[in-house]
Protein backbone atom coordinates (compact mmCIF):
# COMPACT_ATOMS: atom_id res chain seq x y z
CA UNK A 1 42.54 74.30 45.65
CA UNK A 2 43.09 71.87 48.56
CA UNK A 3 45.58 69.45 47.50
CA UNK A 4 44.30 66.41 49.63
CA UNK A 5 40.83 66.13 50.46
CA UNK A 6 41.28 63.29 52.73
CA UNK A 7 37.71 63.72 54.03
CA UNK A 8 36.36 62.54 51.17
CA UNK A 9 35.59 58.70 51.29
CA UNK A 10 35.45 55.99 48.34
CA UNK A 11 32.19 54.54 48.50
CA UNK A 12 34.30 51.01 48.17
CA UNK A 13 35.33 50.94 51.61
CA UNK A 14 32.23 51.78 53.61
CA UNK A 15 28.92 50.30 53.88
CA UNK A 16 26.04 53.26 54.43
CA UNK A 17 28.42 55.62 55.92
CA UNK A 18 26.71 59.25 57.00
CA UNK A 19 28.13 61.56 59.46
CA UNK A 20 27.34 61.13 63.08
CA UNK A 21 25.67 63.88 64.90
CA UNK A 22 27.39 65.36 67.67
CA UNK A 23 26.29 67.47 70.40
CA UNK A 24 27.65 70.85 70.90
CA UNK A 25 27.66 72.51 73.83
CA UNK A 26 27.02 76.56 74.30
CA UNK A 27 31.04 77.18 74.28
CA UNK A 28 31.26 75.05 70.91
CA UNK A 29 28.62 76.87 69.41
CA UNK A 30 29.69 80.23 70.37
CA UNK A 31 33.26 79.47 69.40
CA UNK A 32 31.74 78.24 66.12
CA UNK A 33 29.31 81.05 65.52
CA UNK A 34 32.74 83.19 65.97
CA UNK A 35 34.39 81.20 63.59
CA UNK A 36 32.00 82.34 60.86
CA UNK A 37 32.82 85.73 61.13
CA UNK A 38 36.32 84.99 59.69
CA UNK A 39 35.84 82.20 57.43
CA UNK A 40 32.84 84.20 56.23
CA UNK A 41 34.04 86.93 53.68
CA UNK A 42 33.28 86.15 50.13
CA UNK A 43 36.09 87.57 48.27
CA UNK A 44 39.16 85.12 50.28
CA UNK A 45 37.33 82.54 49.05
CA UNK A 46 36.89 83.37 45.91
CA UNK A 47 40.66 84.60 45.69
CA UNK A 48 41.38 81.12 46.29
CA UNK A 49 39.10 79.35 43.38
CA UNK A 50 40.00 81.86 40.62
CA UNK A 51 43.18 79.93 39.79
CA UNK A 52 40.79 76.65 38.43
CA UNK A 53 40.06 78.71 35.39
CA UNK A 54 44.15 78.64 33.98
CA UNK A 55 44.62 75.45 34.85
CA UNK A 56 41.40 74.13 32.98
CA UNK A 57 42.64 76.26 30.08
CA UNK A 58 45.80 74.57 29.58
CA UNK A 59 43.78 71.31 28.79
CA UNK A 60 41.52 73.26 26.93
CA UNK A 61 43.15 73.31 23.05
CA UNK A 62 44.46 69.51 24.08
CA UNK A 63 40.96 68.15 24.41
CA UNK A 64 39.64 69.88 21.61
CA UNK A 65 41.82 68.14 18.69
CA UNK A 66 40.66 64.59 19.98
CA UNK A 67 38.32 62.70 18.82
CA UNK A 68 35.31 61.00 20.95
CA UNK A 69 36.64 57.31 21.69
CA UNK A 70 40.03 58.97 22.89
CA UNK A 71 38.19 61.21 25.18
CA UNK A 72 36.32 57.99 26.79
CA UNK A 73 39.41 56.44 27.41
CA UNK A 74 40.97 59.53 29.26
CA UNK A 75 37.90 59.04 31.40
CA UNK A 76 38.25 55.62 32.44
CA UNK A 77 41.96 56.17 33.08
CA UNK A 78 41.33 59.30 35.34
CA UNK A 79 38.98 57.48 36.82
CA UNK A 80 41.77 55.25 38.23
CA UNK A 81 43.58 58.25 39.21
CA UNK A 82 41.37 59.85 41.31
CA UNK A 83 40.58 56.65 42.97
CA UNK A 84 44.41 56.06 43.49
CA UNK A 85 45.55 59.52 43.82
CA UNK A 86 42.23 61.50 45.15
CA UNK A 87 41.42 64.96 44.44
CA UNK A 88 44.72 66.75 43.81
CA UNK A 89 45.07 70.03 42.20
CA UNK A 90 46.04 69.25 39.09
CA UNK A 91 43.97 66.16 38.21
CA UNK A 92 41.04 67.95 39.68
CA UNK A 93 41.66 70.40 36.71
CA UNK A 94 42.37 68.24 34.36
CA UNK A 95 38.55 66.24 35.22
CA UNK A 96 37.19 69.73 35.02
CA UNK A 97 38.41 70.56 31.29
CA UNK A 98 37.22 67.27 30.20
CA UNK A 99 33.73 67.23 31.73
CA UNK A 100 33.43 70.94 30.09
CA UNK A 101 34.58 69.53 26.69
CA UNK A 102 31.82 66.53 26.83
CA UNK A 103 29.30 69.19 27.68
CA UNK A 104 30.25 70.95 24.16
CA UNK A 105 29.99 67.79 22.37
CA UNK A 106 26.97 66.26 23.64
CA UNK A 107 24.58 69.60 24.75
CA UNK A 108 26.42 71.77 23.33
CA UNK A 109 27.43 73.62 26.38
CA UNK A 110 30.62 74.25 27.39
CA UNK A 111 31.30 75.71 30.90
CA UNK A 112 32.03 79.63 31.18
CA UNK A 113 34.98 80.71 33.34
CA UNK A 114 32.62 81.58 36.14
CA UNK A 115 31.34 78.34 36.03
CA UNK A 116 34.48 76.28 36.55
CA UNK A 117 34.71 79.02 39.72
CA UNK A 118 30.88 78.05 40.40
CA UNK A 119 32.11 74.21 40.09
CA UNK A 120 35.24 74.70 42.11
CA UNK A 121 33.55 76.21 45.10
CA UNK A 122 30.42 73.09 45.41
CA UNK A 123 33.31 70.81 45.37
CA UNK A 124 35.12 72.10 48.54
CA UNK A 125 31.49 72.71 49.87
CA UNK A 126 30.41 76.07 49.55
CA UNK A 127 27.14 77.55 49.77
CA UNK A 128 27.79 78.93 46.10
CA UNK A 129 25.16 82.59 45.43
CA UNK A 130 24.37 82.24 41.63
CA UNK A 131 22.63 84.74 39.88
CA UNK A 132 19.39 83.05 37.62
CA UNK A 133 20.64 82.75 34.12
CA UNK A 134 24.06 81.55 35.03
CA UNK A 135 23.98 78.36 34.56
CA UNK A 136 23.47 76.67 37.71
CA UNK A 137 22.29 73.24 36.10
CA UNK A 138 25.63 72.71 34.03
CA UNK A 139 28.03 74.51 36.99
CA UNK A 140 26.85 71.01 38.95
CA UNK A 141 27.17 68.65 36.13
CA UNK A 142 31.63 69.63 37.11
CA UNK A 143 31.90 68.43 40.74
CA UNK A 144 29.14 65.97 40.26
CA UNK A 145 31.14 63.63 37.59
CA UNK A 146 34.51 64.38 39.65
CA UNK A 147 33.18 63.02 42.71
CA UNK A 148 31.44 60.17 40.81
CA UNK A 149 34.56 59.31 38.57
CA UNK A 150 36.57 59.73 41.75
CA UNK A 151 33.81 56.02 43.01
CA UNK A 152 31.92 58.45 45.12
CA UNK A 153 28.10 58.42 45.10
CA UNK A 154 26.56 61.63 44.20
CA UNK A 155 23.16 63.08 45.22
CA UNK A 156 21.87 66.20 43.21
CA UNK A 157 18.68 67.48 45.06
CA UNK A 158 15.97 69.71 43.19
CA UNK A 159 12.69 71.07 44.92
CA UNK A 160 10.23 69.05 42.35
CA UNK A 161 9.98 66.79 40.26
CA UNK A 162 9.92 68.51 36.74
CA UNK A 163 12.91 70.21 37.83
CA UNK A 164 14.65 66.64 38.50
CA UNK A 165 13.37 64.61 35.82
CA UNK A 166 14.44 67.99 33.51
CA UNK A 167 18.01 67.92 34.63
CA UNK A 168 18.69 64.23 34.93
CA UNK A 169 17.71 64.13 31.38
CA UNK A 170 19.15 66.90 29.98
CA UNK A 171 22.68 66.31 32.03
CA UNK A 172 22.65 62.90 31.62
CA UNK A 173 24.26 62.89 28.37
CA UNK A 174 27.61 64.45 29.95
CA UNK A 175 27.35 61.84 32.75
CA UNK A 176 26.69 58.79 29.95
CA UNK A 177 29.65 60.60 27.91
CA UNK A 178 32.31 59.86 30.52
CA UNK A 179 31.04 56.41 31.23
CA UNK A 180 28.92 56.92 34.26
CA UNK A 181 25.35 56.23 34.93
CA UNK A 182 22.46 58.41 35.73
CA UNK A 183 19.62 57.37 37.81
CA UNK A 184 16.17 59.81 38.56
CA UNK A 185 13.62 59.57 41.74
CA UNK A 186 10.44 61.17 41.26
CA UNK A 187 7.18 60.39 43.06
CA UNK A 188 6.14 58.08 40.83
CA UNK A 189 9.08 55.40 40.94
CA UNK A 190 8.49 51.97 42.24
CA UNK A 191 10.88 50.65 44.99
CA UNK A 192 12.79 48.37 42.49
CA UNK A 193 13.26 51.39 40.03
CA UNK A 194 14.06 54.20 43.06
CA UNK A 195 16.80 51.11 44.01
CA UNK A 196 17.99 51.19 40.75
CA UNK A 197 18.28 54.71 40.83
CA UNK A 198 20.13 54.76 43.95
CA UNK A 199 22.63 52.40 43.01
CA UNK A 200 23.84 54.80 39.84
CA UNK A 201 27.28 56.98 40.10
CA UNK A 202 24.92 60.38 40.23
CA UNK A 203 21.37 60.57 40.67
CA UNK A 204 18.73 63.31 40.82
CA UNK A 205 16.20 63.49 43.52
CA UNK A 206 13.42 65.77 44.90
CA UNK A 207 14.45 66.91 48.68
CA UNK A 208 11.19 65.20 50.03
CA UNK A 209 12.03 61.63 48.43
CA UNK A 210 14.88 61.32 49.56
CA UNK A 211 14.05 61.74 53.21
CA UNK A 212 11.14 59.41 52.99
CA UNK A 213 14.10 56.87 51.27
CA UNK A 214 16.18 57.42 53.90
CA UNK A 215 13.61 57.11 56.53
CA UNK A 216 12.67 53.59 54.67
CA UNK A 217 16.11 52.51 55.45
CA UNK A 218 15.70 53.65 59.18
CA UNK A 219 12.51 51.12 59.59
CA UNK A 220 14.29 48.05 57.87
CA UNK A 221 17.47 48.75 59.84
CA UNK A 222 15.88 49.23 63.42
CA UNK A 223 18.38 49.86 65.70
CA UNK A 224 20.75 47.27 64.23
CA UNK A 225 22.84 50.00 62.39
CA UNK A 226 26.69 48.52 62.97
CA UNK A 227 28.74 48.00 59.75
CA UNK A 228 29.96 45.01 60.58
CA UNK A 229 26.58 43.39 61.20
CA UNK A 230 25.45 44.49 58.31
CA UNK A 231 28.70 43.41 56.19
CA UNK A 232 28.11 39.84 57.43
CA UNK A 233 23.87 39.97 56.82
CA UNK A 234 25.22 40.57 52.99
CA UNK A 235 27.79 37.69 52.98
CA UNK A 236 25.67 34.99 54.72
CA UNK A 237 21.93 36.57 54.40
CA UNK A 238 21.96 37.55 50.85
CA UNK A 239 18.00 38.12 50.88
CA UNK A 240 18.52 39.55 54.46
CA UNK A 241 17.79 43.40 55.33
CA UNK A 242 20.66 44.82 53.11
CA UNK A 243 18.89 43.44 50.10
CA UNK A 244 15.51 45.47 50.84
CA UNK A 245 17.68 48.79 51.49
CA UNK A 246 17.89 51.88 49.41
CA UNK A 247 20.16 54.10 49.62
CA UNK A 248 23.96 53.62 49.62
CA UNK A 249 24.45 56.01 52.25
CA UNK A 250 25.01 60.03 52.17
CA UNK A 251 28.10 60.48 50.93
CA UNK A 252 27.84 63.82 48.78
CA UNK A 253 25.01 66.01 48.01
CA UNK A 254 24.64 68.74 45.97
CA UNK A 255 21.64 70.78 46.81
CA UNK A 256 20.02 73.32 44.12
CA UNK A 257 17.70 75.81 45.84
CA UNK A 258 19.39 75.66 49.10
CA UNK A 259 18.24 78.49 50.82
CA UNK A 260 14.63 77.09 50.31
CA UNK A 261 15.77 73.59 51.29
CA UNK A 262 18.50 73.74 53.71
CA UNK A 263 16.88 77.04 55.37
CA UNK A 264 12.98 77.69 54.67
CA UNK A 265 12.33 74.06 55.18
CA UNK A 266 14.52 73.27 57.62
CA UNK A 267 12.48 72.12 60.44
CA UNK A 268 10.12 70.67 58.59
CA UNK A 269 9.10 67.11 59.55
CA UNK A 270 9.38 64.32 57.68
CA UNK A 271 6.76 61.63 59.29
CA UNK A 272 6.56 58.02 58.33
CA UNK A 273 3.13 56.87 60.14
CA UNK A 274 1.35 53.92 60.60
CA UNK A 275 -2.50 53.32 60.92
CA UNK A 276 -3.94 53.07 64.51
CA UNK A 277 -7.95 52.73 63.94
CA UNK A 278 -9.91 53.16 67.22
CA UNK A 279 -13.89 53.78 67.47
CA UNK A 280 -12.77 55.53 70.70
CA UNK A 281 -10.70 58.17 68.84
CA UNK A 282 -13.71 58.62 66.12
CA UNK A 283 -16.37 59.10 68.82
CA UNK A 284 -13.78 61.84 70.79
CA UNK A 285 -12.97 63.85 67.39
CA UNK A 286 -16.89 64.62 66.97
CA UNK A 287 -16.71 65.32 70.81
CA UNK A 288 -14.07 67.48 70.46
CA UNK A 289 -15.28 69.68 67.14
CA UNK A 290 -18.77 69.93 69.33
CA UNK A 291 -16.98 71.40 72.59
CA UNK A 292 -15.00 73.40 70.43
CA UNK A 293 -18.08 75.03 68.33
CA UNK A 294 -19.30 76.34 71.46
CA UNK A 295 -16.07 78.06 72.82
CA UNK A 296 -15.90 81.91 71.99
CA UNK A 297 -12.78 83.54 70.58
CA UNK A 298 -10.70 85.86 73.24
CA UNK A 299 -13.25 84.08 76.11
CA UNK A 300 -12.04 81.02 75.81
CA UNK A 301 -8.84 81.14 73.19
CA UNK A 302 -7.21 83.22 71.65
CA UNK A 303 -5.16 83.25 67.91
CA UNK A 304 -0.97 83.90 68.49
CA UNK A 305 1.87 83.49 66.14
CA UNK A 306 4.39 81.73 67.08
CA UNK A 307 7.54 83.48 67.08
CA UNK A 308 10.14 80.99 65.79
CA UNK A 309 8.38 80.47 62.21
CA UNK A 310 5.22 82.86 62.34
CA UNK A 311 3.30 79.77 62.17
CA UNK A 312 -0.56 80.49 63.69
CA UNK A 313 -1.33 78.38 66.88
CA UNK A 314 -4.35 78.22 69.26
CA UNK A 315 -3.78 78.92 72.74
CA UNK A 316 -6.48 78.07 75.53
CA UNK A 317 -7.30 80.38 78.24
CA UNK A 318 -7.87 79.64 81.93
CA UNK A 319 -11.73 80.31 81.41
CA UNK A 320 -11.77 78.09 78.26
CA UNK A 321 -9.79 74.80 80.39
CA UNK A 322 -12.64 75.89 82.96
CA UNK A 323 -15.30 75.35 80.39
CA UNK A 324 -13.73 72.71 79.00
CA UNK A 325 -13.40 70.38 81.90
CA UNK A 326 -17.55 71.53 82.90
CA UNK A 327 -18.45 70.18 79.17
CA UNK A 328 -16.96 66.47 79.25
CA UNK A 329 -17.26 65.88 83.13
CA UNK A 330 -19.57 62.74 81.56
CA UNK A 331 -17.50 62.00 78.59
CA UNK A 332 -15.26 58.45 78.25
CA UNK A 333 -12.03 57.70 79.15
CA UNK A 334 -9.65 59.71 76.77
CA UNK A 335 -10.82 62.73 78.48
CA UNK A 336 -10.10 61.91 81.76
CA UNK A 337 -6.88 63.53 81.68
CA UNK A 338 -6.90 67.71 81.58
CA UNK A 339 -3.66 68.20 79.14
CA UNK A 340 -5.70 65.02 76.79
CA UNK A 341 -8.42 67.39 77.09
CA UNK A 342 -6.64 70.53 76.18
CA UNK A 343 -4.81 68.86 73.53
CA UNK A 344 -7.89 67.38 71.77
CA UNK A 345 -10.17 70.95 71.42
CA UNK A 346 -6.90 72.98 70.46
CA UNK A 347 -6.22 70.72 67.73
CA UNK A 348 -10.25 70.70 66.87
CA UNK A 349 -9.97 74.39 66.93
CA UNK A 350 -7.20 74.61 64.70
CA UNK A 351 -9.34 71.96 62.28
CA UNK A 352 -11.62 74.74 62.15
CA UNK A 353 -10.19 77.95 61.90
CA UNK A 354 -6.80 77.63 60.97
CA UNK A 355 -7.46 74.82 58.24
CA UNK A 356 -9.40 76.19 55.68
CA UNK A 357 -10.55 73.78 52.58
CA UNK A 358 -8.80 74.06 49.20
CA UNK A 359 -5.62 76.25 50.77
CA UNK A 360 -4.33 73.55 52.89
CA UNK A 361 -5.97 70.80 51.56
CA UNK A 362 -8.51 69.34 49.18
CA UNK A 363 -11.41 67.01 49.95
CA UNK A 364 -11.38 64.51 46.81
CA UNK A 365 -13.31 61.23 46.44
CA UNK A 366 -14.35 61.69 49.64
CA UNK A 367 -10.87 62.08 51.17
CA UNK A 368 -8.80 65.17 52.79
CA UNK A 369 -5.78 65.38 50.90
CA UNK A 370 -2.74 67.87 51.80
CA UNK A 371 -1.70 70.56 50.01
CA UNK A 372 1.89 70.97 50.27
CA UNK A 373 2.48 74.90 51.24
CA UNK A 374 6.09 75.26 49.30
CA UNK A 375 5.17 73.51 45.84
CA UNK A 376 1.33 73.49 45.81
CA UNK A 377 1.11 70.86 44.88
CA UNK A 378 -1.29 67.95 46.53
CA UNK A 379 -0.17 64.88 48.36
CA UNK A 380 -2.68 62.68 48.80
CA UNK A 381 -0.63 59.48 50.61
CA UNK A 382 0.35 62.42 53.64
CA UNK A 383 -1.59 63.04 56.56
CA UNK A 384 -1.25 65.23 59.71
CA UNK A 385 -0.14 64.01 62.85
CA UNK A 386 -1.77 64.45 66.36
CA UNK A 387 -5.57 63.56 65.72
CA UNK A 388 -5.38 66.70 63.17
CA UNK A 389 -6.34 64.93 59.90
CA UNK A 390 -8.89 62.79 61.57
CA UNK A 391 -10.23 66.17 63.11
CA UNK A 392 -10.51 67.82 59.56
CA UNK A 393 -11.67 64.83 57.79
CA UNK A 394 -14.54 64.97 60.58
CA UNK A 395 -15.34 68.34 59.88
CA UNK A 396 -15.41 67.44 56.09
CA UNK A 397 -17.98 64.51 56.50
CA UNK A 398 -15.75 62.34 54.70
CA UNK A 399 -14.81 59.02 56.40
CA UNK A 400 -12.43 58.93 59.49
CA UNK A 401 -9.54 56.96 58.80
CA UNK A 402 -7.10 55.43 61.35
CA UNK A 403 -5.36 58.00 63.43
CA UNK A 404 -1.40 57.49 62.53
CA UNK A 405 1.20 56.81 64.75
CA UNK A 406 4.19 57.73 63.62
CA UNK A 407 7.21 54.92 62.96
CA UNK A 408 9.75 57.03 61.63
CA UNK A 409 10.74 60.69 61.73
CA UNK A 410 13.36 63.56 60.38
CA UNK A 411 13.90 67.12 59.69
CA UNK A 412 15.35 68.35 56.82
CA UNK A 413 18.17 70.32 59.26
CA UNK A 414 19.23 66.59 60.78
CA UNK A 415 19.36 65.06 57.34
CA UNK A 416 21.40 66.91 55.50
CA UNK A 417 23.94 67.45 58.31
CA UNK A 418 24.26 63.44 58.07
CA UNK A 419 26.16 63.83 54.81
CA UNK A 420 29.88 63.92 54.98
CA UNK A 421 30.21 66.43 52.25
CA UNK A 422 27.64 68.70 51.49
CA UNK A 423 27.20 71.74 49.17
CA UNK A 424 24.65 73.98 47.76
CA UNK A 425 23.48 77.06 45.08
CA UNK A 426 21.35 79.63 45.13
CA UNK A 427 20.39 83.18 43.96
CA UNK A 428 19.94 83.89 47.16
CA UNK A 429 22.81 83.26 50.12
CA UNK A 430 23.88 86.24 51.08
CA UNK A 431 20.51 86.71 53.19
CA UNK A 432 20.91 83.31 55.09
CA UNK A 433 24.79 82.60 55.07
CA UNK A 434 25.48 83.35 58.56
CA UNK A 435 22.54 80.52 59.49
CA UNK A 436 23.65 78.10 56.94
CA UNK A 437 27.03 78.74 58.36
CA UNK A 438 25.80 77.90 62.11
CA UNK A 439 23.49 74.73 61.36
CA UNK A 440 25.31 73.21 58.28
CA UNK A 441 29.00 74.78 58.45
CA UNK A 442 28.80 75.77 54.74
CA UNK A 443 30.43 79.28 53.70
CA UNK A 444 29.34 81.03 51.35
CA UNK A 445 31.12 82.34 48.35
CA UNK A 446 29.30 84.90 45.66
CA UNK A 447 30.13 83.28 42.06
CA UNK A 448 30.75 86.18 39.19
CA UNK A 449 28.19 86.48 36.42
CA UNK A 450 29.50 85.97 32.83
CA UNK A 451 29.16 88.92 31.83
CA UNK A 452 29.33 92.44 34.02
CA UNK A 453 25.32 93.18 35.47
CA UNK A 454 23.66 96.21 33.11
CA UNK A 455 20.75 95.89 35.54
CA UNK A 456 20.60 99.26 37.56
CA UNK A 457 18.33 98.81 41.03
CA UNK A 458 16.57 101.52 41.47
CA UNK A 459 15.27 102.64 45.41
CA UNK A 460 11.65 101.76 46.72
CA UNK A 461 9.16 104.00 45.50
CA UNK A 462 5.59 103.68 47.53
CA UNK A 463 2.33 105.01 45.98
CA UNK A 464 -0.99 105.99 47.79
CA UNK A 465 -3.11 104.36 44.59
CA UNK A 466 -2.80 102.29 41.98
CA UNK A 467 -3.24 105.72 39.61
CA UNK A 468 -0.46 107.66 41.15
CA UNK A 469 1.69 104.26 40.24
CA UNK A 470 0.74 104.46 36.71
């Protein structure tokens, strides 16, 4: 264990502090994809957690024999500590036996030995492979209360919302326990409550409301970011921009599911639009749908994949901009231009046949709502961007709304490299480690189950019916 973790900052001393991104050119990322290849390997870095586990142990019988007032006032006084002292070895230990003794007393959980290993390795910021069933909801509960004792905001990201609300509830006893407080976001929040949230020592958030938080901030700040500005808006503006803010800044995150989050999703955007109505772009979406009802499939377009995420696209042939340009020779202004025109039928033809009603969206009360395609589940204040949504919502009959423009905007990928300290679990790492290592500069670390696997994995076996399998 590292006995000075000087890069982690007390929340005290900075005023929304995230990490600034910095451009790397193709001899930083080569020397950096090299680097990988020796910080990589699993088993150094577990050979340097293993030795949490004795040094929790020798708390272990101490804690034990005292009673539950004496254990809240070791709390508040190594809470001093590691705000005087900061993460040293043994204090970091000695956090880590009592945060597994309040688990005992108040869910009845203490931590296994693997899980002080789990907890060890998401505090130095590890990409930590868990298998399901070990525990990963408790193993976070141990660096999560460190950090936060330690004055440190903490930021525990699930992929939903039951998930959140479950663990936020279910953890928060530990966290209440040790004298620090909990706070949930979940779809439903208001802003007041989702500010109240933010401002506890560990809350629990869904990936997606957190960016759209974040993004919030982005509008209200504008481009007036600088900490001193800001510093001196709180002291003589007290109702100024700080006081409509939301987040604290992105100090330390804990992500659960991160191969989903920090790697399936990664380049997903995260668009905060505004309405633009125009009668123009209403009259040129039912243009556009007509023009593209009459073009012919490997005439005048053709179906590809794109290669970087095997996303379907619609590309337009020479004959098809030919036809194109013949059909809306008389039409207004917004067609003028031949990459408008392109634009316009490849996003009406991808309204139509890549779009399909009730698998990416729902038409309810008259409105196209989105289907989200990782949870399934529907999000009816979301729209796509580009003329898309106005486009389906055409070919729906339903009424055309404003086409959005959009305000605010973030990938996942960008986001979470803004945090200064950033870790994550999984069951799954060992697939995506090398690209977690390259975009995030996480290693990854395979935790030990509890007890050794019985599971045997058998080979593939491939059948020519569904008898012959039976």
């Amino acid at each position: 264990m590292r006995r000075d973790l000087s890069d982690w900052p007390a929340a005290d001393y900075f005023l929304r502090p995230e990490r600034k991104e910095r451009r790397r050119t193709i001899l930083d990322r080569m020397a950096w994809e090299l680097a990988g290849f020796v910080v990589q390997p699993a088993r150094v870095h577990l050979s340097g957690l293993n030795g949490i586990v004795a040094n929790v142990e020798r708390y272990d019988s101490v804690f034990k024999g005292k009673g539950d007032g004496d254990l809240r006032m070791l709390a508040g006084f190594l809470r001093q500590r590691l705000r005087r002292e900061g993460l040293v070895e043994g204090l970091v230990a000695e956090t880590f036996a009592l945060i597994r003794e309040a688990a005992r007393r108040t869910v009845g959980m203490g931590h296994f030995d693997c899980q002080l290993i789990g907890g060890a390795a998401l505090l130095r910021g590890f990409l930590a492979e868990m298998d399901t069933g070990e525990g990963k909801t408790l193993v976070a509960t141990l660096p999560a209360a460190l950090v936060a004792l330690a004055g440190v905001p903490v930021h525990i990201i699930s992929v939903n919302d039951y998930l959140t609300s479950r663990d936020a509830e279910w953890m928060g006893e530990i966290y209440r326990f040790l004298g620090l407080t909990v706070g949930c976001i979940v779809h439903e929040k208001t802003v007041a409550q989702r500010r109240e949230a933010y401002l506890c020592d560990v809350t629990y958030c869904t990936n997606k409301e957190i960016v759209f938080d974040y993004l919030r901030d982005r509008i209200t700040l504008a481009d007036r970011t600088d900490p001193l500005r800001l510093y001196a808006e709180c002291i003589y503006k007290p109702e100024g921009r700080s006081h409509g803010l939301l987040l604290r800044g992105l100090h330390y995150a804990i992500v659960d599911e991160a191969d989903s989050v920090l790697v399936d999703e990664a380049r997903t955007p995260l668009i905060i639009s505004k309405t633009e109505a125009s009668e123009e772009e209403e009259i040129a979406a039912r243009q556009a749908l007509d023009i593209a009802h009459n073009l012919k499939e490997g005439t005048h377009y053709r179906i590809e994949y794109e290669a970087d995420d095997g996303l379907r696209t619609i590309v337009v042939t020479d004959s098809g901009r030919a036809r194109i340009a013949k059909m809306t020779e008389l039409f207004g202004v917004m067609w003028r231009s031949s990459v408008r025109q392109e634009e316009l039928i490849r996003k009406a033809l991808m309204a139509l046949l890549l779009f399909c009603r009730d698998e990416q969206y729902l038409v309810r009360d008259g409105k196209v709502q989105i289907i989200d395609e990782f949870t399934g589940r529907v999000m009816p204040d979301r729209s796509w961007e580009g003329g898309l949504h106005q486009l389906i919502e055409t070919k729906e009959g339903c009424e055309i709304t404003g086409q959005r423009g959009t305000v605010a905007r973030i990938s996942y990928q960008r986001f979470f490299r803004k945090y200064l300290k950033l870790s994550g679990m999984t069951g799954t790492a060992k697939e995506v480690r090398r690209e977690v290592w390259a975009i995030y500069g996480l290693s990854f670390v395979r935790i030990p189950t509890n007890r050794p696997v019985r599971r045997r994995s058998q080979p593939d076996r491939i059948f020519g019916s569904a008898e012959d399998k039976w």
